[in-house]
Protein backbone atom coordinates (compact mmCIF):
# COMPACT_ATOMS: atom_id res chain seq x y z
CA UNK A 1 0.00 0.00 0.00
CA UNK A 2 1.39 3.35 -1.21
CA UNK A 3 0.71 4.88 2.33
CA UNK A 4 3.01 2.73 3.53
CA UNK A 5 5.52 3.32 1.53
CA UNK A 6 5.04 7.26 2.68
CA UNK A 7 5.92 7.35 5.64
CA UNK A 8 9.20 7.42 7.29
CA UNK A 9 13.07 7.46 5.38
CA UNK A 10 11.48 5.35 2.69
CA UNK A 11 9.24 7.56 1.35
CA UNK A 12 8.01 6.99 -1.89
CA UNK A 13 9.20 8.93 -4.88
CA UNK A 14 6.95 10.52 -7.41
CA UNK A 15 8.87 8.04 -10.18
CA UNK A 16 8.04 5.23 -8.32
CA UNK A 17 4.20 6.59 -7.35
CA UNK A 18 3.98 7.05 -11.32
CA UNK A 19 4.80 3.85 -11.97
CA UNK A 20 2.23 2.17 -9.31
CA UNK A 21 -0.38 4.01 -10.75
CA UNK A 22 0.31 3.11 -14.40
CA UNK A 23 0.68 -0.60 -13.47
CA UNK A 24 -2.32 -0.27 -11.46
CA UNK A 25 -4.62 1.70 -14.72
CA UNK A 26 -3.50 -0.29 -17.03
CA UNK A 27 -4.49 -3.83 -15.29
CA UNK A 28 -7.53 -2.27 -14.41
CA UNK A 29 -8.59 0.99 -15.98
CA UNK A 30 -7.26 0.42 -19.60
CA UNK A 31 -8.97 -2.60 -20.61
CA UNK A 32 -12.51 -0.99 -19.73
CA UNK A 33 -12.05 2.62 -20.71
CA UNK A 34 -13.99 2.13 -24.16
CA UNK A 35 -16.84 0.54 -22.62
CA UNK A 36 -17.00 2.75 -19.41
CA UNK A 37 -17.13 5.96 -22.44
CA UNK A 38 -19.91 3.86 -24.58
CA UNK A 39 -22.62 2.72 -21.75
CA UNK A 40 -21.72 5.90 -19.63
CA UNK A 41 -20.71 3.25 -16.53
CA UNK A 42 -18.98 4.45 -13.03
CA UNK A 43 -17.48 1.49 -12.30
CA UNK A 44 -18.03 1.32 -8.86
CA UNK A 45 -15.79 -1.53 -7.90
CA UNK A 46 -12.44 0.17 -8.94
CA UNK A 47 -13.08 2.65 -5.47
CA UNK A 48 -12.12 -0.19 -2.70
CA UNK A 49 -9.14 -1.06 -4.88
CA UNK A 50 -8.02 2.45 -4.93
CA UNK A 51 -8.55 2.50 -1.65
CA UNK A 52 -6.40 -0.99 -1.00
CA UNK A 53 -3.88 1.05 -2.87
CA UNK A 54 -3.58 3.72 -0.55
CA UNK A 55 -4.23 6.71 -3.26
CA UNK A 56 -8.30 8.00 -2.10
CA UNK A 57 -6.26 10.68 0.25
CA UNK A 58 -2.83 11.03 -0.61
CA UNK A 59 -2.69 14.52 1.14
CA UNK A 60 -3.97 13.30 4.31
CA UNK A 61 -1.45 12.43 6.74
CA UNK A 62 -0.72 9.01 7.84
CA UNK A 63 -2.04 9.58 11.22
CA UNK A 64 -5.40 10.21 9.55
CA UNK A 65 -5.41 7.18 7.36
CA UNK A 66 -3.89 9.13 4.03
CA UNK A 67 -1.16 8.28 2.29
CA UNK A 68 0.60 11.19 3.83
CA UNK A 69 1.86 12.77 0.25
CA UNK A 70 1.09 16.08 -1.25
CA UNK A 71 -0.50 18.32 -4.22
CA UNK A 72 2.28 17.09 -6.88
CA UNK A 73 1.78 13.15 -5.95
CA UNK A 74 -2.01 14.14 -6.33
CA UNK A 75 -1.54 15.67 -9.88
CA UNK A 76 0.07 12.57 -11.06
CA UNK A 77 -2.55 10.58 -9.93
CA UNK A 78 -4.92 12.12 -11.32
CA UNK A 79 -2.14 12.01 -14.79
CA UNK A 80 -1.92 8.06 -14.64
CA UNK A 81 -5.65 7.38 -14.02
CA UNK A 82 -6.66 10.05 -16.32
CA UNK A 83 -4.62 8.43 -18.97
CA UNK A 84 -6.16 5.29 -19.05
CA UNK A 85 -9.74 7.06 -18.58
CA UNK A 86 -10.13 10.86 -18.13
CA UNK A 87 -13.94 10.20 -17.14
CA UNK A 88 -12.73 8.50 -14.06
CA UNK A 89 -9.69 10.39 -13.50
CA UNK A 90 -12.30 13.22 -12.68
CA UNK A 91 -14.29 11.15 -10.50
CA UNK A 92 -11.21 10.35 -8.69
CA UNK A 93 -10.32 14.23 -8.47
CA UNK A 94 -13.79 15.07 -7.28
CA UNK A 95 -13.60 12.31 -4.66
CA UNK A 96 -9.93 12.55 -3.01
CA UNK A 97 -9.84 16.07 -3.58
CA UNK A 98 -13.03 18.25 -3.62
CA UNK A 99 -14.46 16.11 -0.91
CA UNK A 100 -12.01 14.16 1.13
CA UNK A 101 -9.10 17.09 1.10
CA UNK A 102 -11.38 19.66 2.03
CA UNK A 103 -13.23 17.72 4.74
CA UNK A 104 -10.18 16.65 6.18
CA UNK A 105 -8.45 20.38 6.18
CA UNK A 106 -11.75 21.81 7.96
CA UNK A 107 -13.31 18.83 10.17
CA UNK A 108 -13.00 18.56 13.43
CA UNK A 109 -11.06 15.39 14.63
CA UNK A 110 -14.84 13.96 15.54
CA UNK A 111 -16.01 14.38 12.03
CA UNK A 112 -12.25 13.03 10.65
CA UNK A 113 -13.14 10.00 13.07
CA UNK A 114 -16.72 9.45 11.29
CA UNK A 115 -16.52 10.04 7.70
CA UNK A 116 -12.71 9.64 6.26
CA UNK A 117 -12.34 6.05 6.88
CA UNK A 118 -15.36 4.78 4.24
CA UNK A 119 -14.09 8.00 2.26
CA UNK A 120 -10.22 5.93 2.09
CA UNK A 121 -11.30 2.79 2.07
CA UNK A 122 -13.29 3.33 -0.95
CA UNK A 123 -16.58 1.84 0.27
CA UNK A 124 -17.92 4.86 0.44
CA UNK A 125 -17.38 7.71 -2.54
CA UNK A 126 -17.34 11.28 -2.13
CA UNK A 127 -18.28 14.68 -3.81
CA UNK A 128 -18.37 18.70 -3.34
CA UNK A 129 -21.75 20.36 -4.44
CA UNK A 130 -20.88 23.95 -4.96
CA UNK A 131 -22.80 25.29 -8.63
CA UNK A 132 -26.53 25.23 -8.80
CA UNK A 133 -28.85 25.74 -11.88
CA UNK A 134 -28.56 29.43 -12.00
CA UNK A 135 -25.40 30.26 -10.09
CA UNK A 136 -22.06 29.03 -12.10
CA UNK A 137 -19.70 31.76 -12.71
CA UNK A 138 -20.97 33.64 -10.02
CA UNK A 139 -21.74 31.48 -7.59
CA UNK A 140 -21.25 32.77 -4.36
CA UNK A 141 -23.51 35.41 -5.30
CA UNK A 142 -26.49 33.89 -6.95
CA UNK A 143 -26.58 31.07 -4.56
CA UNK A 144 -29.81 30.36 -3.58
CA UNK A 145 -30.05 26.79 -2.40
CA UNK A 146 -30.27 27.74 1.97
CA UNK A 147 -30.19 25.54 5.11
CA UNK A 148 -32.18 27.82 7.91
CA UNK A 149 -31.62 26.88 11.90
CA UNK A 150 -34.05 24.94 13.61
CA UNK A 151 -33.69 23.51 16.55
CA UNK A 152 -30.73 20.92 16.59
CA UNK A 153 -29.49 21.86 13.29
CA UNK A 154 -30.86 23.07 9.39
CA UNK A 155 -33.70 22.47 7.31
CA UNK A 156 -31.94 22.73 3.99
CA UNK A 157 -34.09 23.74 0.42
CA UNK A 158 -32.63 24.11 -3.29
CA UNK A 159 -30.92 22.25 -4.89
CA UNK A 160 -26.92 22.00 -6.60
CA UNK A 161 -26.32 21.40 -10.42
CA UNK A 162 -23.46 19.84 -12.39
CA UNK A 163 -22.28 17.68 -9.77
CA UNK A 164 -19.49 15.05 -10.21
CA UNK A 165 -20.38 11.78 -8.63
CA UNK A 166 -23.45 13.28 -7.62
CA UNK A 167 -25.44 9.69 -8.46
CA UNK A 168 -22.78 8.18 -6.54
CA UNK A 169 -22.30 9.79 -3.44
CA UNK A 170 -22.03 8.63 -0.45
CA UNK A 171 -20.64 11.67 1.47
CA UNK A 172 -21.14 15.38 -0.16
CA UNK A 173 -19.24 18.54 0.91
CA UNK A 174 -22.03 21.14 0.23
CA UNK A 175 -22.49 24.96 0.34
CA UNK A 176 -25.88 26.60 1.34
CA UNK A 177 -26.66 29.84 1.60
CA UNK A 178 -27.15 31.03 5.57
CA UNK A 179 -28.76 34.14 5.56
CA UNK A 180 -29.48 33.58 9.71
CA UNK A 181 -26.23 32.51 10.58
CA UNK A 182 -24.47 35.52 11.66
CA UNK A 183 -20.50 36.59 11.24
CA UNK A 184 -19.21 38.23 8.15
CA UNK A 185 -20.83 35.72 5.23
CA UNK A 186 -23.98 34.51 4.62
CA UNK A 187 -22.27 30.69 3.24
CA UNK A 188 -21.53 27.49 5.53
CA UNK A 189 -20.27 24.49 4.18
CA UNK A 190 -21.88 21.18 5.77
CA UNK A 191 -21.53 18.02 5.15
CA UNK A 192 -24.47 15.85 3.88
CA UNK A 193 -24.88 11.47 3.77
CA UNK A 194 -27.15 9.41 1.30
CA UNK A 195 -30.05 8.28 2.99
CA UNK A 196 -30.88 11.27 4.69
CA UNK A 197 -34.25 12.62 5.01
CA UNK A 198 -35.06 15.36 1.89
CA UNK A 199 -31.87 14.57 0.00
CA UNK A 200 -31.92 13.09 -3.04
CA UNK A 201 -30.17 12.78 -6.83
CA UNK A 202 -32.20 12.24 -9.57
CA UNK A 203 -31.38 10.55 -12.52
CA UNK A 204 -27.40 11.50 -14.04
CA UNK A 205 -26.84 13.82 -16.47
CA UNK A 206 -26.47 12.30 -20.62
CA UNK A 207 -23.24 14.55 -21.28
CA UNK A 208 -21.23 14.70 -24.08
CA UNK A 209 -18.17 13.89 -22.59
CA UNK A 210 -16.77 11.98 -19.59
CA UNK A 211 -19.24 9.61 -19.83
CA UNK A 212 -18.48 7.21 -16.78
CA UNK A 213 -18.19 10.06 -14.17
CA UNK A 214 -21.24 10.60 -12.70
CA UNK A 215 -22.81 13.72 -12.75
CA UNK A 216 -26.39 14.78 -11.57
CA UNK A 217 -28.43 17.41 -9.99
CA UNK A 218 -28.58 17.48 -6.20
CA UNK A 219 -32.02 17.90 -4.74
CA UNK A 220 -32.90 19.20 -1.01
CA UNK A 221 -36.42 18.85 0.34
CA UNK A 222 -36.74 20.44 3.66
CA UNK A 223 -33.40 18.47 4.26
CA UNK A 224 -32.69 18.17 8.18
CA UNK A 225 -28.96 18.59 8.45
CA UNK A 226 -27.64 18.01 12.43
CA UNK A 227 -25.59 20.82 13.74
CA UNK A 228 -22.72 18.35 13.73
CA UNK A 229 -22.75 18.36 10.43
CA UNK A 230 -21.83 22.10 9.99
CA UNK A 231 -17.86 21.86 8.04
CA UNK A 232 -16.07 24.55 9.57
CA UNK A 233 -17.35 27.55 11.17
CA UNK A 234 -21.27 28.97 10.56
CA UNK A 235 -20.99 31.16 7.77
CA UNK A 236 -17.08 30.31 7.40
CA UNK A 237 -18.05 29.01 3.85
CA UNK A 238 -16.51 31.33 1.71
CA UNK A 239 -12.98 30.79 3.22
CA UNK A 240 -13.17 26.99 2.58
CA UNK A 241 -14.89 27.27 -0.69
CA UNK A 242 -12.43 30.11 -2.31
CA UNK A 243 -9.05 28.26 -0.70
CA UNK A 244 -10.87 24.73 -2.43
CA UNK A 245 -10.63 26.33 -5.48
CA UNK A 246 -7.12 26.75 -5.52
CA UNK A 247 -6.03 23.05 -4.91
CA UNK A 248 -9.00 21.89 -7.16
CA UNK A 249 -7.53 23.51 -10.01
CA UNK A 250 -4.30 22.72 -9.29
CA UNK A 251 -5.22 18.98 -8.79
CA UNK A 252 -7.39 18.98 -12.24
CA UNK A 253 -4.47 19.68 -14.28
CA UNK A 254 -3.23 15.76 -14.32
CA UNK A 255 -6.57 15.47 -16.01
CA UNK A 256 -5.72 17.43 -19.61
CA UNK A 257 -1.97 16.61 -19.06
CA UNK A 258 -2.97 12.54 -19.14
CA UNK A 259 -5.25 13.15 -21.97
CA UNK A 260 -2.27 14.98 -24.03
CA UNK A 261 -0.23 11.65 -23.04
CA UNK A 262 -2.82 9.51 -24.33
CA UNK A 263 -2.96 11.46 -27.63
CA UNK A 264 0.54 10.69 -27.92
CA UNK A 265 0.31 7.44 -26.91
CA UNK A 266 -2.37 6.68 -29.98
CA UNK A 267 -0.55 8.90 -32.47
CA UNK A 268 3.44 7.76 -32.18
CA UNK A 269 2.89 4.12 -33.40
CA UNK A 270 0.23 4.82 -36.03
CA UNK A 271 2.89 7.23 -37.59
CA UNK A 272 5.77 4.61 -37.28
CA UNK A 273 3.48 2.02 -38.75
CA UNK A 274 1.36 3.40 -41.15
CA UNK A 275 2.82 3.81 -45.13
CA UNK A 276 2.02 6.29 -47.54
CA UNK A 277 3.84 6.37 -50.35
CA UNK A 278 6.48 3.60 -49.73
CA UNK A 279 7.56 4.83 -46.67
CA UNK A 280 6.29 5.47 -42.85
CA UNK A 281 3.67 8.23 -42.63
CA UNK A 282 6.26 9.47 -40.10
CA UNK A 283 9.09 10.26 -41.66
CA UNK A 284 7.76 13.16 -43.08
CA UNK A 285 8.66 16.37 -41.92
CA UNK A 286 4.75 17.64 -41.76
CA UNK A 287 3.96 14.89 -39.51
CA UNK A 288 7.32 15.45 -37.50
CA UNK A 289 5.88 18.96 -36.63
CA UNK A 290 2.67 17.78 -35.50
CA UNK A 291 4.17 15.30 -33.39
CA UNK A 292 6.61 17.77 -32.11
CA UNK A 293 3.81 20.58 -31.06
CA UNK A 294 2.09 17.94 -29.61
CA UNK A 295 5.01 17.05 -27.80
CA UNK A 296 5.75 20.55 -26.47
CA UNK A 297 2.26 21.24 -25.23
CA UNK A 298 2.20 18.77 -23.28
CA UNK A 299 5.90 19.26 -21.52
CA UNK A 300 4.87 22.71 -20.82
CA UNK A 301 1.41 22.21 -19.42
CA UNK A 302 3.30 19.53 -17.18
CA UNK A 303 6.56 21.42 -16.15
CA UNK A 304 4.32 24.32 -15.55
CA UNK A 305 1.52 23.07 -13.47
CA UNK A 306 4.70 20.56 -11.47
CA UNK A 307 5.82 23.58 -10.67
CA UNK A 308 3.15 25.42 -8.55
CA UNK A 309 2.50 21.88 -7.20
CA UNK A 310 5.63 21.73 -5.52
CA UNK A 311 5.24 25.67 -4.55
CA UNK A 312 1.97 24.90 -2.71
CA UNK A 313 3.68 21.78 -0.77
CA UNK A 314 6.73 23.71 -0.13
CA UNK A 315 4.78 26.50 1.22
CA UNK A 316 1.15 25.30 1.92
CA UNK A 317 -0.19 28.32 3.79
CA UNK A 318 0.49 30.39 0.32
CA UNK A 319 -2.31 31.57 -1.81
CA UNK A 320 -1.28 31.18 -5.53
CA UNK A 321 -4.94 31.76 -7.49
CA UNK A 322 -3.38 33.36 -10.15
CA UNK A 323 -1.08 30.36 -11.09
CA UNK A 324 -3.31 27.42 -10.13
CA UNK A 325 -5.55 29.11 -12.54
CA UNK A 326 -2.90 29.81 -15.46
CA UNK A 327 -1.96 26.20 -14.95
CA UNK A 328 -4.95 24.78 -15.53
CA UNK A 329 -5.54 27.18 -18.12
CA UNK A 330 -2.45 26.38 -20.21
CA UNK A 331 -3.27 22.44 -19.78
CA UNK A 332 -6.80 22.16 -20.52
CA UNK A 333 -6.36 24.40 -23.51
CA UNK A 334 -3.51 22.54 -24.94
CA UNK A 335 -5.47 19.08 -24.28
CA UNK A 336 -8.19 20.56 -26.66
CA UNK A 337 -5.58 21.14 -29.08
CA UNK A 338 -3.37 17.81 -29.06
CA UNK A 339 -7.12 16.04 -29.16
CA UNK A 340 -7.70 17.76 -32.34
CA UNK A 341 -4.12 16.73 -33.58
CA UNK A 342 -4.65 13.28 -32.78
CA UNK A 343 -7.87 12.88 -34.84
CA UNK A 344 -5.78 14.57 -37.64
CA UNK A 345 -2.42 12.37 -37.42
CA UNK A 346 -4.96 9.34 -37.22
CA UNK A 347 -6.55 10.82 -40.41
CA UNK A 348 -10.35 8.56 -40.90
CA UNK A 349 -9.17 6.14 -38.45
CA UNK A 350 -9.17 8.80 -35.72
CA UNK A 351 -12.82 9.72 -37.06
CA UNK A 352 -14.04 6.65 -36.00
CA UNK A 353 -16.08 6.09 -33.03
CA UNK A 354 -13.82 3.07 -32.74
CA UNK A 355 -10.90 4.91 -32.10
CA UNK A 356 -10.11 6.77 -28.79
CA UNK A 357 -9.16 10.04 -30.35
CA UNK A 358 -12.64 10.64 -30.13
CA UNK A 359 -13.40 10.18 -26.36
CA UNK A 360 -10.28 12.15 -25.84
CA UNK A 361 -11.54 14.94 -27.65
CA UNK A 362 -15.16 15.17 -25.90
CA UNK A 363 -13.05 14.59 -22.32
CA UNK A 364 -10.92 17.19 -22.87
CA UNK A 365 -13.25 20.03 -23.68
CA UNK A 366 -14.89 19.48 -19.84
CA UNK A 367 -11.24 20.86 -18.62
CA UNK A 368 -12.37 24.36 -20.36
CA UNK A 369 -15.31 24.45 -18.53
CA UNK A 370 -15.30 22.58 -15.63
CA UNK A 371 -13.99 24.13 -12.41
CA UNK A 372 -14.59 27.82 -13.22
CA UNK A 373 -14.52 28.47 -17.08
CA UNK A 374 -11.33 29.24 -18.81
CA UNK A 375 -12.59 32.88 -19.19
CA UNK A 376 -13.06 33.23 -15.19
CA UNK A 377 -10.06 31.66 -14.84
CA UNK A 378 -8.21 34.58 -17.20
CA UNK A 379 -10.67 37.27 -15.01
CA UNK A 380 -8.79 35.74 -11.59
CA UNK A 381 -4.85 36.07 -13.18
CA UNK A 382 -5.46 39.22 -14.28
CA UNK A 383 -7.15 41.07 -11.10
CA UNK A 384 -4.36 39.22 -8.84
CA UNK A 385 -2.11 40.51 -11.29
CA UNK A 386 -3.06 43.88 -11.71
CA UNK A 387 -5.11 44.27 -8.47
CA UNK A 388 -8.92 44.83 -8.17
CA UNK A 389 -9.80 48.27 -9.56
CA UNK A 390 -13.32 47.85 -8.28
């Protein structure tokens, strides 16, 4: 178990993490990836064996049951698995990341005690509902979905949109509006189970692209939520919601990166192999290029977004918006770009549904969106940059 290997003088490198979970998605994740993509299928039973494996928290400490690692062991995670299958490279994201991280960084050692342990062990899966139906971009303030007090805790009513493993979830990080709670916001994060009383996910969403990750509309029905259930402080929301958004970018980026791998992983023996004109389809200089700017887009969407991964675990307290943003900018563009090249090096084969260029294609263009859009994402570089003139 990788969390094993974390701790102590033997810690595990990121070379040798890389190559666990690359052994690990190709045994398991490969050989399904297709058929996940076609019938639109979470498959469920992959979560205990990432969980035997030791990767559902791997920036919880040991003492809490995580692998004890950090944001740049997270990233390539998310790389490997998104590799094999971007849709459940996301899934993965949303679960050790938007839901486990974040409960972990803001429970208190009670809550730790009650919900991480299903959350690592896999039997139980995870997920953050932040967006709802009419409050994306700006989210914090068109929020509407609200939990008011009553006595012993919060009758919750609205409901949450766009939500990754939303079908799925066992355990959801959510925000609600509380416009009763007091202090300086009117946001607390709580934490809600299946089975309670008023919660509910309807059916999951038919979307384009990574089919296999789960993702549904979350529905609250005069939703009793205990008081022990509150994440953080009442109407503390906005701190753990804006300071999630920084690691959830910064997380995502393995996403495009594997998917710009997996381009290159389709195109470089198609061009060895395939002949046009007497000779390898690769040996000419047109097709060198291609190769070559697929090449570079990915090396600098991973050296760059390595990079402020191993800022933010040198110096975790730091707030770096700007370049969690650009990274995941710079990746999820360039993902939508190799995609496009790898249809066109794989010429009508790559225009086949058969093919995976395809799925990578429709997977990528979720990084663009997904997360904040890449145009809020250019809005928060260039007011950290400049400064807010508002």
């Amino acid at each position: 178990m990788l969390e094993a290997a974390a701790t102590g003088a033997g810690s595990i490198s990121i070379e040798e993490l890389r190559a666990a979970i690359r052994t690990f998605a190709d045994r398991e994740l490969a050989p399904q990836a297709a058929e996940i993509d076609e019938l639109d299928r979470f498959p469920r039973s992959l979560w205990p064996e990432l969980g035997t494996l030791g990767v559902l928290g791997p920036t919880v400490p040991d003492a809490d049951g995580g692998a004890g690692l950090g944001f740049l062991a997270h990233l390539v995670i998310v790389e490997e698995l998104s590799r094999a299958s971007a849709s459940i490279g996301m899934s993965y994201a949303a679960h050790s990341n938007l839901c486990v991280h974040n409960l972990w960084r803001h429970a208190t050692p009670a809550q730790r005690a009650r919900w991480l342990p299903k959350l690592l062990s896999g039997e139980h899966v995870g997920a953050l509902a932040m967006s709802e139906p009419g409050a994306g971009s700006d989210v914090l303030g068109s929020m509407s979905c609200r939990a008011d007090r009553v006595e012993g805790g919060w009758r919750a009513n609205g409901s949450k949109m766009w939500i990754t493993n939303g079908p799925e979830a066992d355990v959801v990080v959510v925000y609600m509006r509380t416009d009763d709670a007091g202090g300086a916001s009117p946001i607390t994060a709580f934490v809600v189970e299946r089975g309670m009383d008023g919660f509910s996910a309807p059916q999951k969403l038919d979307k384009l692209g990574m089919r296999g990750s789960p993702t549904s509309e979350l529905l609250f029905d005069d939703c009793f939520i205990p008081d022990d259930h509150v994440l953080g402080d009442v109407g503390g929301g906005v701190r753990i919601l804006m300071s999630g958004l920084d690691t959830e970018r910064l997380v995502l980026c393995g996403g495009p990166i594997g998917i710009m791998q997996a381009g290159l992983d389709l195109v470089l023996p198609y061009v060895r192999e395939r002949r046009q004109f007497g000779v390898p389809i690769g040996s000419f200089q047109l097709m060198q290029g291609k190769v070559a700017d697929m090449f570079v887009a990915l090396g600098s969407a991973r050296g760059f977004a390595y990079r402020v991964a191993a800022q933010a675990d040198a110096e975790p307290d730091a707030r770096r918006s700007a370049d969690a943003a650009a990274a995941l900018l710079h990746a999820s563009e360039r993902a939508v770009d190799v995609a496009l090249e790898t249809i066109q090096a794989l010429g009508g084969a790559g225009y086949l549904n058969e093919s995976a260029a395809g799925r990578l294609l429709r997977d990528a263009k979720l990084y663009t969106i997904g997360a904040g859009t890449n145009e809020i994402r250019r809005m928060v570089i260039g007011r950290e940059l400049i400064g807010r003139l508002d």
